[in-house]
C-alpha atoms as a PDB file:
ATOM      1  CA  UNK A   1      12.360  -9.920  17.592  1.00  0.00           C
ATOM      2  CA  UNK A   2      10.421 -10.978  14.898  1.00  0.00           C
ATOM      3  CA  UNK A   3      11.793 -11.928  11.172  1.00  0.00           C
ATOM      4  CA  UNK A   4       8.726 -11.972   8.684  1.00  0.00           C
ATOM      5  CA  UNK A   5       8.692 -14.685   6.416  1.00  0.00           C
ATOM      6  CA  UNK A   6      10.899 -14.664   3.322  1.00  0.00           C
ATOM      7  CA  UNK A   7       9.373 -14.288  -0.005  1.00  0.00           C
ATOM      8  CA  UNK A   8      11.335 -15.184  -2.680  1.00  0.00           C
ATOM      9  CA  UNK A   9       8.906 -14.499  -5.609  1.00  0.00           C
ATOM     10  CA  UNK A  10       9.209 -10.653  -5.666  1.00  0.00           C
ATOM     11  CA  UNK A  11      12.772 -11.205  -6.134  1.00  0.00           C
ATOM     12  CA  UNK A  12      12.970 -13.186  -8.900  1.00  0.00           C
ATOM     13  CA  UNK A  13      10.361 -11.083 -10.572  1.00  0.00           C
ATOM     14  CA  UNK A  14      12.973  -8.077 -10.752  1.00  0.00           C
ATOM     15  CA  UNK A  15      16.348 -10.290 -11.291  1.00  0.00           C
ATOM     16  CA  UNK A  16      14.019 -11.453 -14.664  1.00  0.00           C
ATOM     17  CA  UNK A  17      13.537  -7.957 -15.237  1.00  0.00           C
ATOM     18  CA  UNK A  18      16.898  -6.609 -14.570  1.00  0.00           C
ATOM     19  CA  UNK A  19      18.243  -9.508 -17.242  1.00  0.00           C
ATOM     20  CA  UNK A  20      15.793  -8.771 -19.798  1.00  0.00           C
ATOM     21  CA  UNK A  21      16.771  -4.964 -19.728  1.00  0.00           C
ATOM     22  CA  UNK A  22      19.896  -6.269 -20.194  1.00  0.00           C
ATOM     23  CA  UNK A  23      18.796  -8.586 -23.273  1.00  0.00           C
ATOM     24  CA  UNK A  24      16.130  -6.348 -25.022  1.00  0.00           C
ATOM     25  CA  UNK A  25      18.183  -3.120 -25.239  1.00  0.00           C
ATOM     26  CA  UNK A  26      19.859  -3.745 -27.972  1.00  0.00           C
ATOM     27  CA  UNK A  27      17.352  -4.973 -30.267  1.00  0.00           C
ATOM     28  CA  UNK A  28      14.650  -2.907 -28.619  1.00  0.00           C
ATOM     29  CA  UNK A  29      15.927   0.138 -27.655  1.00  0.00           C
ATOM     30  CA  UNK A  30      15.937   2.262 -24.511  1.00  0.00           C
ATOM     31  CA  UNK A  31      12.752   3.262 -24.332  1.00  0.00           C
ATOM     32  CA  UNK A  32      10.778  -0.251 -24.591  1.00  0.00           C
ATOM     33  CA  UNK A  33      13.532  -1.595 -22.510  1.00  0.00           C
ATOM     34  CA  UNK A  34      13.057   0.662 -19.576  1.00  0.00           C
ATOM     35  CA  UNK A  35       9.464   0.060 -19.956  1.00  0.00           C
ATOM     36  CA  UNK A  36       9.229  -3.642 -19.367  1.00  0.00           C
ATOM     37  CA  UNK A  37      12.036  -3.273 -16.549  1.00  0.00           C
ATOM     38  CA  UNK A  38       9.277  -0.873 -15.130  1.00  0.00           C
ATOM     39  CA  UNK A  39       6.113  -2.503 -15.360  1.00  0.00           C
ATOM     40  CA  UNK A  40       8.098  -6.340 -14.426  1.00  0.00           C
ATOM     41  CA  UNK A  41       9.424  -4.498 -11.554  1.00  0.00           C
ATOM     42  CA  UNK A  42       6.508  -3.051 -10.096  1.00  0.00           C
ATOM     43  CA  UNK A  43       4.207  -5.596 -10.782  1.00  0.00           C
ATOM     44  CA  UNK A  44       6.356  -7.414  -8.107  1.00  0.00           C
ATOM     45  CA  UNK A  45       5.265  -5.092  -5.310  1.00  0.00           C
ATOM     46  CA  UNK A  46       1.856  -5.685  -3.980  1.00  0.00           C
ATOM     47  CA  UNK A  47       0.190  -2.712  -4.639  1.00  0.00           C
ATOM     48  CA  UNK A  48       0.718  -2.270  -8.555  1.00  0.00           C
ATOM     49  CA  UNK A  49      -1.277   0.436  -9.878  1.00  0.00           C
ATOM     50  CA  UNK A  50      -0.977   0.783 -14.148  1.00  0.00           C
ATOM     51  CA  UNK A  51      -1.345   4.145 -14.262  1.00  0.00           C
ATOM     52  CA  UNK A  52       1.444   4.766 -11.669  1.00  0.00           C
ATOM     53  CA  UNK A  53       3.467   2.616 -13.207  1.00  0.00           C
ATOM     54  CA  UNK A  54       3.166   3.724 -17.004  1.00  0.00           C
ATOM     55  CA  UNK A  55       3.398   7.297 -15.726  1.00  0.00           C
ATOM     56  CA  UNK A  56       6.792   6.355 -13.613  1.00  0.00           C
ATOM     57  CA  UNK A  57       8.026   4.527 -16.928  1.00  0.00           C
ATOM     58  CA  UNK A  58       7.690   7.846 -18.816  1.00  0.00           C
ATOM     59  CA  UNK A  59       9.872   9.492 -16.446  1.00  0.00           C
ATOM     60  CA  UNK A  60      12.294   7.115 -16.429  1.00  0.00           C
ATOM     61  CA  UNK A  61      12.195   7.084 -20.212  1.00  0.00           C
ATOM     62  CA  UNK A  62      12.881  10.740 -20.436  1.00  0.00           C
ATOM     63  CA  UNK A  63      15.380  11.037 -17.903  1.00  0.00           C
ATOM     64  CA  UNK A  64      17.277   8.108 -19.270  1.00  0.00           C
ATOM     65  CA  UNK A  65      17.456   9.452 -22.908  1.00  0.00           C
ATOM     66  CA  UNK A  66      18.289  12.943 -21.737  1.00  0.00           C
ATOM     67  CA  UNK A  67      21.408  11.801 -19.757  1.00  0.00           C
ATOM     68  CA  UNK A  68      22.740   8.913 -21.116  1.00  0.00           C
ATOM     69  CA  UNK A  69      21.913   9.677 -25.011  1.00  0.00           C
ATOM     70  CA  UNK A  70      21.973  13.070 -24.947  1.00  0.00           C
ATOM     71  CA  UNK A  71      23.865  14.568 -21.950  1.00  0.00           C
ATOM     72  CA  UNK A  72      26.612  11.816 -21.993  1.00  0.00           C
ATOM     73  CA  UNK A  73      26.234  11.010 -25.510  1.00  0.00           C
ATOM     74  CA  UNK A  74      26.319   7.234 -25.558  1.00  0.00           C
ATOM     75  CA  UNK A  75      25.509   5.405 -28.520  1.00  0.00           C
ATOM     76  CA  UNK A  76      22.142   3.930 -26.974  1.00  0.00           C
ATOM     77  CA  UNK A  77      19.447   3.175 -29.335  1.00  0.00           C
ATOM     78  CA  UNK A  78      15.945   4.892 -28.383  1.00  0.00           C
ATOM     79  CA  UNK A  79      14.082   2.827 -30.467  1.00  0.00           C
ATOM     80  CA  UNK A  80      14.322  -0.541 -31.908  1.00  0.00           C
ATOM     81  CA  UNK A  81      16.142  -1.556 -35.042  1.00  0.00           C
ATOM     82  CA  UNK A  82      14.174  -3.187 -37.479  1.00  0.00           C
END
């Protein structure tokens, strides 16, 4: 058996990510704070395609607002307070 060797970078890529969701939601709102968790995440993979990736952000965008704002009706703030 063969282990491939470990690469560490892809992994701190999306632990930053995951953090700054965590960070830029408040100020920035859902929907710019899904979209840098998206494109940080997948530019960690080593095929990143933009156009996959802004299209997979606008899913996720929708989907989150409709459950958790709408559906579930959490106080989440779409877009950022200025």
């Amino acid at each position: 058996v063969v282990i491939s060797p470990f690469n560490i970078l892809p992994l701190v890529i999306i632990t930053t990510a995951v953090c700054l969701f965590g960070l830029l939601i408040e100020p920035l709102g859902l929907v710019v704070s899904i979209a840098v968790l998206t494109g940080l995440s997948a530019w960690a993979g080593p095929q990143f395609r933009l156009l996959e990736t802004v299209a997979l952000a606008a899913v996720l965008i929708a989907f989150s607002i409709g459950v958790f704002v709408y559906a579930l009706g959490l106080p989440l703030a779409i877009w950022p307070s200025l």
